[in-house]
Protein backbone atom coordinates (compact mmCIF):
# COMPACT_ATOMS: atom_id res chain seq x y z
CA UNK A 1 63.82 5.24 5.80
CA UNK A 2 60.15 5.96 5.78
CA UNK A 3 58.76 6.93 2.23
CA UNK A 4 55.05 9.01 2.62
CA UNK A 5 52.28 7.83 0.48
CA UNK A 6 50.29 11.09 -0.28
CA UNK A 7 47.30 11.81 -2.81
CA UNK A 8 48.67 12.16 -6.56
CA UNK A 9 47.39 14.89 -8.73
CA UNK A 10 43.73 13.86 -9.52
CA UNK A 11 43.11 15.73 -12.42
CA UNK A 12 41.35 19.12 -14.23
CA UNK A 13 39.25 20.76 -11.22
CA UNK A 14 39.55 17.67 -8.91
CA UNK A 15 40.42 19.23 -5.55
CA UNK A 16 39.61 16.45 -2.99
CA UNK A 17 38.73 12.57 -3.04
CA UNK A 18 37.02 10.22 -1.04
CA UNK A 19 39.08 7.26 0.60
CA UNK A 20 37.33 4.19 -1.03
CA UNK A 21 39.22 0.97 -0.48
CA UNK A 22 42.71 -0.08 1.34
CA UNK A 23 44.24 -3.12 -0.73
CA UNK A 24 47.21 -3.63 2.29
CA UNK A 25 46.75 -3.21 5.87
CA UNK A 26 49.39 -2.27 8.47
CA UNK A 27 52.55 -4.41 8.22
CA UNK A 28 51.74 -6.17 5.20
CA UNK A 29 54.66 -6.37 2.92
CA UNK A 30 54.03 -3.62 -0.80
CA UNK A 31 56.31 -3.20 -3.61
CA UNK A 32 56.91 -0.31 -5.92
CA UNK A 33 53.95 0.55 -8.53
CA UNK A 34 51.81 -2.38 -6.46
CA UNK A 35 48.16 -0.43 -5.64
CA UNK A 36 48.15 0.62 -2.44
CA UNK A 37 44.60 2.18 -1.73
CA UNK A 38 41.56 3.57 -4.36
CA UNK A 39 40.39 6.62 -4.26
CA UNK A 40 36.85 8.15 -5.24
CA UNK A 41 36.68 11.60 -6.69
CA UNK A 42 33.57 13.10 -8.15
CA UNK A 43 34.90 11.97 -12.09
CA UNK A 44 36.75 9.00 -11.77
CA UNK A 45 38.10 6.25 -9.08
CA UNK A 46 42.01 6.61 -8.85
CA UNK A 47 44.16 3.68 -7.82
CA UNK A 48 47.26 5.19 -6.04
CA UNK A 49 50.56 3.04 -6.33
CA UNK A 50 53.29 2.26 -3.83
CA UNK A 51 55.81 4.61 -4.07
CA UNK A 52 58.65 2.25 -2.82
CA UNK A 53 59.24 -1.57 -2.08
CA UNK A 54 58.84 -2.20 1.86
CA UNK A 55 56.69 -2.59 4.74
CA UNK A 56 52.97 -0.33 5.35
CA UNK A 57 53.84 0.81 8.53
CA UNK A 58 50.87 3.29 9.00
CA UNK A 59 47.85 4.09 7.76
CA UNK A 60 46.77 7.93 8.38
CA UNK A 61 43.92 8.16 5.91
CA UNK A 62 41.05 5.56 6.93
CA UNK A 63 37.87 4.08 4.59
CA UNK A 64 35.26 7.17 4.11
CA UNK A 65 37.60 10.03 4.59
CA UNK A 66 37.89 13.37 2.71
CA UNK A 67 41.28 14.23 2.04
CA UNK A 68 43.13 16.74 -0.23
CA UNK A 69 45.85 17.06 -3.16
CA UNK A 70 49.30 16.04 -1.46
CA UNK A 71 47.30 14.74 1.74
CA UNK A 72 49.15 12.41 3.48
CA UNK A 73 47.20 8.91 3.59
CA UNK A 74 50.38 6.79 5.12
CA UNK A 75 54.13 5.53 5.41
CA UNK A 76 56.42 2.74 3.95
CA UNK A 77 59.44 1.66 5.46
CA UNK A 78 61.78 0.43 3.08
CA UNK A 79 63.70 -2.48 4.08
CA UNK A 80 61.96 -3.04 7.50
CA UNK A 81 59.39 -6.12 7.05
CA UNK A 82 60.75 -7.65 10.28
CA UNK A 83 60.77 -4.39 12.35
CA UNK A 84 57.10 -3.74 10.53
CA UNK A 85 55.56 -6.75 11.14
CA UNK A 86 56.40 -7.30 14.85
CA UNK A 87 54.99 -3.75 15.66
CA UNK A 88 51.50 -4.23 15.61
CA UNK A 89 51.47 -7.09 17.51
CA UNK A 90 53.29 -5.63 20.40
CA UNK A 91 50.80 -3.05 20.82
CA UNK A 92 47.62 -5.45 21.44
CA UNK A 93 50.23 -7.23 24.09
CA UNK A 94 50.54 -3.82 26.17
CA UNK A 95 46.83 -2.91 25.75
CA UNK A 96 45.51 -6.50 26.84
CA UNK A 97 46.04 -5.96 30.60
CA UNK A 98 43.56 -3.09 30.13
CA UNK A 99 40.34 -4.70 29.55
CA UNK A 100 42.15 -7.21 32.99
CA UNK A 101 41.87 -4.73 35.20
CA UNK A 102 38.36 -2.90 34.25
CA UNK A 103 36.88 -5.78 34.83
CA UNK A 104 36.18 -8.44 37.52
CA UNK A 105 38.61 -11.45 36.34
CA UNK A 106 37.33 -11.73 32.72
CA UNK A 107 37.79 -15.39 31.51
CA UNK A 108 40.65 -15.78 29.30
CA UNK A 109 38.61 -15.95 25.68
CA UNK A 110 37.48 -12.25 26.77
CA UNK A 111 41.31 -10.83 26.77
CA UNK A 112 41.82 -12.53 23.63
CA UNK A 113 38.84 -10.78 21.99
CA UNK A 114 40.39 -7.09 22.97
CA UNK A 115 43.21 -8.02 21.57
CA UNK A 116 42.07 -8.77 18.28
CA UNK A 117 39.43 -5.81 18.11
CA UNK A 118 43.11 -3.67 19.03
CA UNK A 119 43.66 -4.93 15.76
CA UNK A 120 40.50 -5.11 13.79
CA UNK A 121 38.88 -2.53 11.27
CA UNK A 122 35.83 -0.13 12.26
CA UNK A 123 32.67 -1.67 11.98
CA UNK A 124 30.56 -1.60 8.77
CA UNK A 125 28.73 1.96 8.16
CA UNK A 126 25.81 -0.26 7.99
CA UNK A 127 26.73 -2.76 11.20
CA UNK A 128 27.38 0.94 13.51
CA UNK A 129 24.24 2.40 12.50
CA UNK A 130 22.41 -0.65 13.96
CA UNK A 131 24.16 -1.11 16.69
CA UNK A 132 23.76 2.73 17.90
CA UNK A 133 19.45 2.51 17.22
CA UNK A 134 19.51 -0.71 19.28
CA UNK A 135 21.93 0.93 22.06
CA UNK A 136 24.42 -1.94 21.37
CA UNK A 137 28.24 -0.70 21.43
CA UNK A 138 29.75 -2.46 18.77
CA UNK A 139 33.02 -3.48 20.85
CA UNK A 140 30.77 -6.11 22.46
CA UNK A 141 29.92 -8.43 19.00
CA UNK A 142 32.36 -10.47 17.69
CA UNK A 143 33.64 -9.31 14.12
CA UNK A 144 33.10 -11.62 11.06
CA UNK A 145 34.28 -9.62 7.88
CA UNK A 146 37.79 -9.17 7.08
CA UNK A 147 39.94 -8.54 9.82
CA UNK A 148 37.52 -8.55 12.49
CA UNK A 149 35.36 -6.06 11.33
CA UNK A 150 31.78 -6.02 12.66
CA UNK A 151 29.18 -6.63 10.12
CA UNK A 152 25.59 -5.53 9.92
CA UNK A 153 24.62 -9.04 10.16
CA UNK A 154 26.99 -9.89 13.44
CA UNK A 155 25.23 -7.11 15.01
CA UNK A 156 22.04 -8.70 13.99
CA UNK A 157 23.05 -12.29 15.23
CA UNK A 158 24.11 -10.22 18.81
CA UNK A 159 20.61 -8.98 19.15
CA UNK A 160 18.89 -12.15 18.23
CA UNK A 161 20.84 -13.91 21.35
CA UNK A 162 19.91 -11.15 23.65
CA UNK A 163 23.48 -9.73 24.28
CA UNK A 164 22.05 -6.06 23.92
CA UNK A 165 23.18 -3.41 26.37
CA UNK A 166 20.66 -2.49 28.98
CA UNK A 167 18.00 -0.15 27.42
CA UNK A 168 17.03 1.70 30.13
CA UNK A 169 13.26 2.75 28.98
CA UNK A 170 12.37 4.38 31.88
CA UNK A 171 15.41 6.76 31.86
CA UNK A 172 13.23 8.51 28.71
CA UNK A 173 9.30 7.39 29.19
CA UNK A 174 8.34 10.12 27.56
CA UNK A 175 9.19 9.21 24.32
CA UNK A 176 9.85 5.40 23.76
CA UNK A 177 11.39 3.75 20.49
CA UNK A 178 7.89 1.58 18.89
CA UNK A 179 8.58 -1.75 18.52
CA UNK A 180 7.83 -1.74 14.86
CA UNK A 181 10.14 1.04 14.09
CA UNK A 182 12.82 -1.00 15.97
CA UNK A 183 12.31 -4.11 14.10
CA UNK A 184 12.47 -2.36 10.72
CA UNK A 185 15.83 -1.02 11.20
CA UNK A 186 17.84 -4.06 11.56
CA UNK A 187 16.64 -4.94 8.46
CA UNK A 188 17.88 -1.36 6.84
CA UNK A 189 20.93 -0.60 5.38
CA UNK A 190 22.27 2.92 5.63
CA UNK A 191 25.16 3.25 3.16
CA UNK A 192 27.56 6.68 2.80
CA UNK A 193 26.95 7.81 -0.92
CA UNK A 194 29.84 7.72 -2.81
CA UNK A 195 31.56 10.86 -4.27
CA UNK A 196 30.44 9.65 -7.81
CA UNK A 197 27.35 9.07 -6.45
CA UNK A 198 27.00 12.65 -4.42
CA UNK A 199 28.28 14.33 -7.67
CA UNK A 200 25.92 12.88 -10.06
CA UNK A 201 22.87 13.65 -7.57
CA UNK A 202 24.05 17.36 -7.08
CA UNK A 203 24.76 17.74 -11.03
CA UNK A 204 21.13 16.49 -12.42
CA UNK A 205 19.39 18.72 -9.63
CA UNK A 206 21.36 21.51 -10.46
CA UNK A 207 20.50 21.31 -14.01
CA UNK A 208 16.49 20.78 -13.32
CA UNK A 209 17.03 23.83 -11.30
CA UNK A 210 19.60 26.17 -13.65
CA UNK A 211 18.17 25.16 -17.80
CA UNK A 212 15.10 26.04 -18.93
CA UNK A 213 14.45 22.11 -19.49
CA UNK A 214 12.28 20.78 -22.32
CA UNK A 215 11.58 17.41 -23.88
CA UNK A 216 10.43 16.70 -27.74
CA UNK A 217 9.40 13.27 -29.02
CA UNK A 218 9.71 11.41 -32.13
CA UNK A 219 9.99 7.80 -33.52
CA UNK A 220 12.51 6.31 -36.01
CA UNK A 221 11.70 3.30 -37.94
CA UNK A 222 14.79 1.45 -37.64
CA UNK A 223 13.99 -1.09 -40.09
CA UNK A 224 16.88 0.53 -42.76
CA UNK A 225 19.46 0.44 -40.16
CA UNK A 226 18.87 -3.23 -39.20
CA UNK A 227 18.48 -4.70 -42.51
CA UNK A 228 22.33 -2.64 -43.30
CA UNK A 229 23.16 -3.90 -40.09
CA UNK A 230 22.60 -7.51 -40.41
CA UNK A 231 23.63 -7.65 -44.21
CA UNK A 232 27.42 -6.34 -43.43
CA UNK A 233 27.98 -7.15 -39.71
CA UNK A 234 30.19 -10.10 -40.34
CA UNK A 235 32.48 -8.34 -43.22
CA UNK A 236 32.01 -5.05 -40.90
CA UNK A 237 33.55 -6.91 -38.10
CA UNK A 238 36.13 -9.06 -39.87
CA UNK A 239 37.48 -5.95 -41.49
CA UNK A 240 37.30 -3.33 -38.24
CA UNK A 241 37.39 -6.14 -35.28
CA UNK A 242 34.58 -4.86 -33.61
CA UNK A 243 30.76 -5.31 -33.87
CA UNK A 244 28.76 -3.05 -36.01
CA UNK A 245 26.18 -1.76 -33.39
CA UNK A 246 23.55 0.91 -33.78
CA UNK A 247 25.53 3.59 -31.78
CA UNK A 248 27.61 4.50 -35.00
CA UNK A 249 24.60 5.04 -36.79
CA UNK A 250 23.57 7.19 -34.26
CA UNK A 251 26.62 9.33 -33.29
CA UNK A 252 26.72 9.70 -36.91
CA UNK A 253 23.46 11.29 -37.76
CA UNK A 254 23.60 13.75 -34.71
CA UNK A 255 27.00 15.00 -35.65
CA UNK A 256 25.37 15.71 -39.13
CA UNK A 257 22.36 17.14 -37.17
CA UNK A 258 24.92 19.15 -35.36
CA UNK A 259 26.26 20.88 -37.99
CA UNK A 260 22.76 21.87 -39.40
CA UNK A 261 21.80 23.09 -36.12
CA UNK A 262 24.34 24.55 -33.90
CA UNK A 263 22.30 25.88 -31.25
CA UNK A 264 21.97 22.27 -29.61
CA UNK A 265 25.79 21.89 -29.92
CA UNK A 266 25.70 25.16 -27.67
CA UNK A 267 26.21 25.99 -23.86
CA UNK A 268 25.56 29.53 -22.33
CA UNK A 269 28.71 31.17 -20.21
CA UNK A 270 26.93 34.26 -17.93
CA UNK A 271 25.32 36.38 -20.60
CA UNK A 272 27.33 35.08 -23.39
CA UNK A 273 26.77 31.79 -26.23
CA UNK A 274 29.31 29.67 -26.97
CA UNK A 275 29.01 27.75 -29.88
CA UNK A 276 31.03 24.33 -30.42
CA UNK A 277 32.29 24.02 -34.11
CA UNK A 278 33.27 20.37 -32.93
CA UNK A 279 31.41 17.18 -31.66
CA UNK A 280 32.64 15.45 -28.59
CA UNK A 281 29.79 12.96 -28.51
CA UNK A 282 29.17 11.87 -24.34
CA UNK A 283 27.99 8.48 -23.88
CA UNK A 284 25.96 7.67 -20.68
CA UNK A 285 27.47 4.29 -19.54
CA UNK A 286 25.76 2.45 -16.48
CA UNK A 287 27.87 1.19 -14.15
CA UNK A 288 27.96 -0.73 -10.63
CA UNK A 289 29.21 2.30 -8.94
CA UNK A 290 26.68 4.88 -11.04
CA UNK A 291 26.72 6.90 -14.48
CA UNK A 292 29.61 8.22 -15.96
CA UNK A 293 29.64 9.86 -19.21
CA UNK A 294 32.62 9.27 -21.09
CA UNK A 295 33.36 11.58 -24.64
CA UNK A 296 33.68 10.39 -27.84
CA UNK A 297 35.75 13.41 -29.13
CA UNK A 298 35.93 15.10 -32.60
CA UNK A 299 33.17 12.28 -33.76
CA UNK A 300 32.06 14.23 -36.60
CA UNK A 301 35.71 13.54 -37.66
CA UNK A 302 35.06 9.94 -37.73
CA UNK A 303 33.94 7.06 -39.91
CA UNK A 304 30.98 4.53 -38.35
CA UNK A 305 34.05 1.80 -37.64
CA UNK A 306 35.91 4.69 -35.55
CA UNK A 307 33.26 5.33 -33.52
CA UNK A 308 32.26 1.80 -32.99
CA UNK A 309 36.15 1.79 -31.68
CA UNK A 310 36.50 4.47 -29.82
CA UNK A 311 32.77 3.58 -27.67
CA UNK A 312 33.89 -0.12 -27.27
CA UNK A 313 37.10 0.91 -25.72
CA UNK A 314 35.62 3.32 -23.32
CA UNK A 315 32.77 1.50 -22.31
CA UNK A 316 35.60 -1.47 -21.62
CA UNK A 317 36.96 1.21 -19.52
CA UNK A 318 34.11 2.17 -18.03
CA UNK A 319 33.01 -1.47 -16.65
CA UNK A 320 36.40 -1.84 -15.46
CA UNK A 321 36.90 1.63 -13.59
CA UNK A 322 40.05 2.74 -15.83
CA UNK A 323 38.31 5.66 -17.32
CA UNK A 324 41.16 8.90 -17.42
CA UNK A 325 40.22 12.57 -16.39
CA UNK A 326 40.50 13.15 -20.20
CA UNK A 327 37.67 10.17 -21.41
CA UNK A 328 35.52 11.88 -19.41
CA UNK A 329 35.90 15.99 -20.05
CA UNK A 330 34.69 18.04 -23.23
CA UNK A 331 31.44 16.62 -23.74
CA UNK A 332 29.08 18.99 -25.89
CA UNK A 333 26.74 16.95 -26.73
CA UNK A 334 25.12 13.67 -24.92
CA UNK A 335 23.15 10.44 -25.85
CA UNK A 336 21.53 7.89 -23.12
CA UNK A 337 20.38 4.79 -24.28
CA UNK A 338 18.03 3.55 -21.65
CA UNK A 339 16.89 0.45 -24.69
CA UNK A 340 19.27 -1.63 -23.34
CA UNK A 341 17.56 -1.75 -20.01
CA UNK A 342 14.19 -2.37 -21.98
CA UNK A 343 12.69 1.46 -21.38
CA UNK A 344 10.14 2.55 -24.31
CA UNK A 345 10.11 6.21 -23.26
CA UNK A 346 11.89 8.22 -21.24
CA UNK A 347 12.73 11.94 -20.65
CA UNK A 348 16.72 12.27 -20.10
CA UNK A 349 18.19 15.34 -17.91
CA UNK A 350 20.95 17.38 -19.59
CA UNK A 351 24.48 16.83 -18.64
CA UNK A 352 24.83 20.76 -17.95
CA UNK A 353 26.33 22.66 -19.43
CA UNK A 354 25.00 21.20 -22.28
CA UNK A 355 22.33 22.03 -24.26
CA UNK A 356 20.85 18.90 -25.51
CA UNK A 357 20.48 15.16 -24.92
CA UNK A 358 19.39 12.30 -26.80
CA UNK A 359 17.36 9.74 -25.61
CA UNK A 360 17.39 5.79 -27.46
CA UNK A 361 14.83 3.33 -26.25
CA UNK A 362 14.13 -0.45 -27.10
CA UNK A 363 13.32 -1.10 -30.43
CA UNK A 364 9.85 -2.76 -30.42
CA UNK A 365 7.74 -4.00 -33.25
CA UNK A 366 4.43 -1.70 -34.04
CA UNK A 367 1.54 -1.28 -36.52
CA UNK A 368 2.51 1.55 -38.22
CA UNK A 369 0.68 2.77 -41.60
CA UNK A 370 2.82 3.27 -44.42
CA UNK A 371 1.57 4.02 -48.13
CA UNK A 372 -2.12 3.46 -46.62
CA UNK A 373 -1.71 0.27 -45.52
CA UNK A 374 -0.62 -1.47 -41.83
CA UNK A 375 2.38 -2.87 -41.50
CA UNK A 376 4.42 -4.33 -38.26
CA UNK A 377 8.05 -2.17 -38.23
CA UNK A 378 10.69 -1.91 -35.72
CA UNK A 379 9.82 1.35 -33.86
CA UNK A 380 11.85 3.55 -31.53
CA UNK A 381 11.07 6.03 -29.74
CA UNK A 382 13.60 8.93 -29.65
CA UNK A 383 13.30 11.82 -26.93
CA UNK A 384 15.47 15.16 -27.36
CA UNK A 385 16.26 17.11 -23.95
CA UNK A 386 17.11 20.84 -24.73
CA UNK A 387 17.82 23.99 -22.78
CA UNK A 388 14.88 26.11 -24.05
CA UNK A 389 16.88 29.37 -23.08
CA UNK A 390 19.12 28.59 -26.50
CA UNK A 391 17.27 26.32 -28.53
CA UNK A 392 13.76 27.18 -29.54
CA UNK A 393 11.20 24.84 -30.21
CA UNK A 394 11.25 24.63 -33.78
CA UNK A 395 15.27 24.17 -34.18
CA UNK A 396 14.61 21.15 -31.34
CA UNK A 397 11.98 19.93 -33.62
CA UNK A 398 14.16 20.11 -36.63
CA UNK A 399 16.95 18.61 -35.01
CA UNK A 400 15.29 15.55 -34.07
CA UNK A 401 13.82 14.93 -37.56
CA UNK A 402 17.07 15.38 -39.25
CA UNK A 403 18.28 12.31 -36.98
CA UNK A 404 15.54 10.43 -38.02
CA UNK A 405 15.22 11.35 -41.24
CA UNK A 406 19.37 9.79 -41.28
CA UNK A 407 18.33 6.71 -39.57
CA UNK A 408 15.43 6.09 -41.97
CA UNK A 409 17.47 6.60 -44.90
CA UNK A 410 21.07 5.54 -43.57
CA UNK A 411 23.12 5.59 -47.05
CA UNK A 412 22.68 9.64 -46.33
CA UNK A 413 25.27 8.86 -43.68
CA UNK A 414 27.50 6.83 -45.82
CA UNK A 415 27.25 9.55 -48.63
CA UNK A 416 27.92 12.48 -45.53
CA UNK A 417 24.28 14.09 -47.32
């Protein structure tokens, strides 16, 4: 009996996904709850399980593709590995005498080559787009990636040893290909954006082009927070069993900030204000397949160790691409910590629909003058985002000194003053 593998529910206002990666390929043997193929939506990536123990007898749903809620992206039979296996190696037998007759006697190695590209997966996006600007078809190069799958670099190799198809120039001498153009593009890469990546391009633009986007500047001496930091790090982390960081004195003294100043905690619905009596605090966490932006929720609720937590075990998530629908919705608020990356100053985007973003950079030591005389502090520069059609200048302003005036002075936050 043939079980259907289709696309699960993806979550809240996910209607569609991208087909990333297949982890079994037709024939190979599955079992029940083993991940079957990945899936790429504009939130998240979604592993999709088997369904049933058997054999993958079909793939519908190929790398790249679009598909739906419920799609159907392919079919286990249950109880049929023999039946399964022996399949797709009958259908390379029948289609070898093909290639035998179209051509004049091909030598032997040349019907064993159909048969495995019969078999093998389409070439790289990279490896086609090469091919097709050099007028090479990539059914003539030899596949060296998994499967037989044509590389960008096989169809590199093919050019190099001259195995090109004709070019015909003089069929179009009106407008030849320039050498140097030619040359450049086998060492290009054209890659398919990812859904992630497509969403977070289409989401920043949008919000340049929707909020009424301004930045405000400030700088924190964080010389209070380290010297707390340092003195009570090891009994912090023996105690909580996680490392005191500085993001809990942050999310801290912007929930307070918050709560003075609810305007930044705001988002505007058509002609209407809606104001957030609650902090869900986003983090912006970098990883290898873009941003994502998962939510601290309710983090005014919270002590420092609860946020230090709650952002350890979604950043965790994060690397590892486990992140839920629900880690990642409710944000009202956002901070971006481009420090870690070594950036002094920076002006963050909002994550529409929000209304403000905070922006961390490296600490760095400066001459700064304090009670008339120069001293060398550990300076940061702070940078506020805000939608300027709800927040005015001077509650921005506020805002941002109320944060630093926490971080200066951080037994405020311990005291909730």
């Amino acid at each position: 009996m043939a079980t259907e593998i289709r696309v699960p529910t993806l979550g809240e206002s996910v209607s569609e996904a991208t087909v990333g990666t297949w982890f079994k390929k037709v024939g190979d043997t599955v079992k029940a709850d083993e991940p079957l193929v990945e899936l790429e939506t504009d939130k998240v990536t979604v592993e999709v399980p088997s369904p049933a123990s058997g054999v993958l007898v079909e793939i519908v749903a190929q790398n790249g593709e679009t598909v739906g809620l419920s799609a159907l992206l392919g079919q286990i039979q249950e109880g049929a590995a023999g039946s399964a296996t022996a399949a797709p190696a009958a259908k390379p037998a029948e289609a070898a005498p093909a290639p035998v007759a179209a051509a004049a006697a091909p030598a032997p190695a040349a019907v064993a080559s159909s048969a495995a590209s019969a078999t093998s997966m389409p070439p790289a996006p990279a490896a086609a787009k090469v091919a097709a600007d050099n007028n090479i078809s990539t059914s003539d190069v030899d596949g060296s990636g998994k499967r037989g799958q044509v590389l960008k670099g096989d169809v590199i190799a093919a050019i190099a040893k001259g195995s090109s198809a004709p070019a015909a120039p003089a069929a179009a001498p009106a407008a030849p290909r320039p050498v140097a153009t030619a040359e450049d593009s086998v060492r290009e890469e054209r890659v398919k954006m990812t859904r992630l990546r497509q969403t977070i391009a289409k989401r920043l633009k949008d919000a340049q082009n929707t909020a009424a986007m301004l930045t405000t500047y400030n700088e924190v001496d964080m010389k209070a927070v380290m010297d707390l930091r340092t003195k009570y790090k090891d009994v912090f982390e023996k105690k909580h069993g996680v490392k005191l960081g500085f993001m809990g004195f942050f999310t801290k003294a912007i929930t307070h900030a918050l709560k003075e100043l609810p305007a930044v905690n705001a988002e505007i619905d058509g002609t209407d204000i809606i104001y957030k009596n609650y902090c869900h605090v986003g983090m912006a966490v970098g990883t290898d397949k873009g941003l994502v932006v998962p939510v601290i929720r309710d983090a005014d609720k919270m002590s420092i160790a609860e946020v230090e937590k709650e952002l350890a075990r979604l950043a965790k998530a994060a690397r590892d691409g486990s992140l839920s629908m629900a880690d990642m919705q409710g944000g009202t608020f956002t901070i971006t910590n481009g420090g870690v990356y070594g950036s002094l100053m920076s002006s963050p985007i909002l994550n529409a629909p929000q209304s403000g973003i905070l922006g961390m950079h490296k600490i760095q030591e400066r001459p700064v003058a304090i009670g008339g005389q120069v001293v060398i502090r550990p300076m940061m520069y702070l940078a506020l985002s805000y939608d300027h059609r709800i927040v005015d200048g001077k509650e921005a302003v506020t805002f941002l000194v109320r944060v630093k005036e926490s971080l200066e002075d951080p037994e405020r936050l311990v005291l909730d003053l």
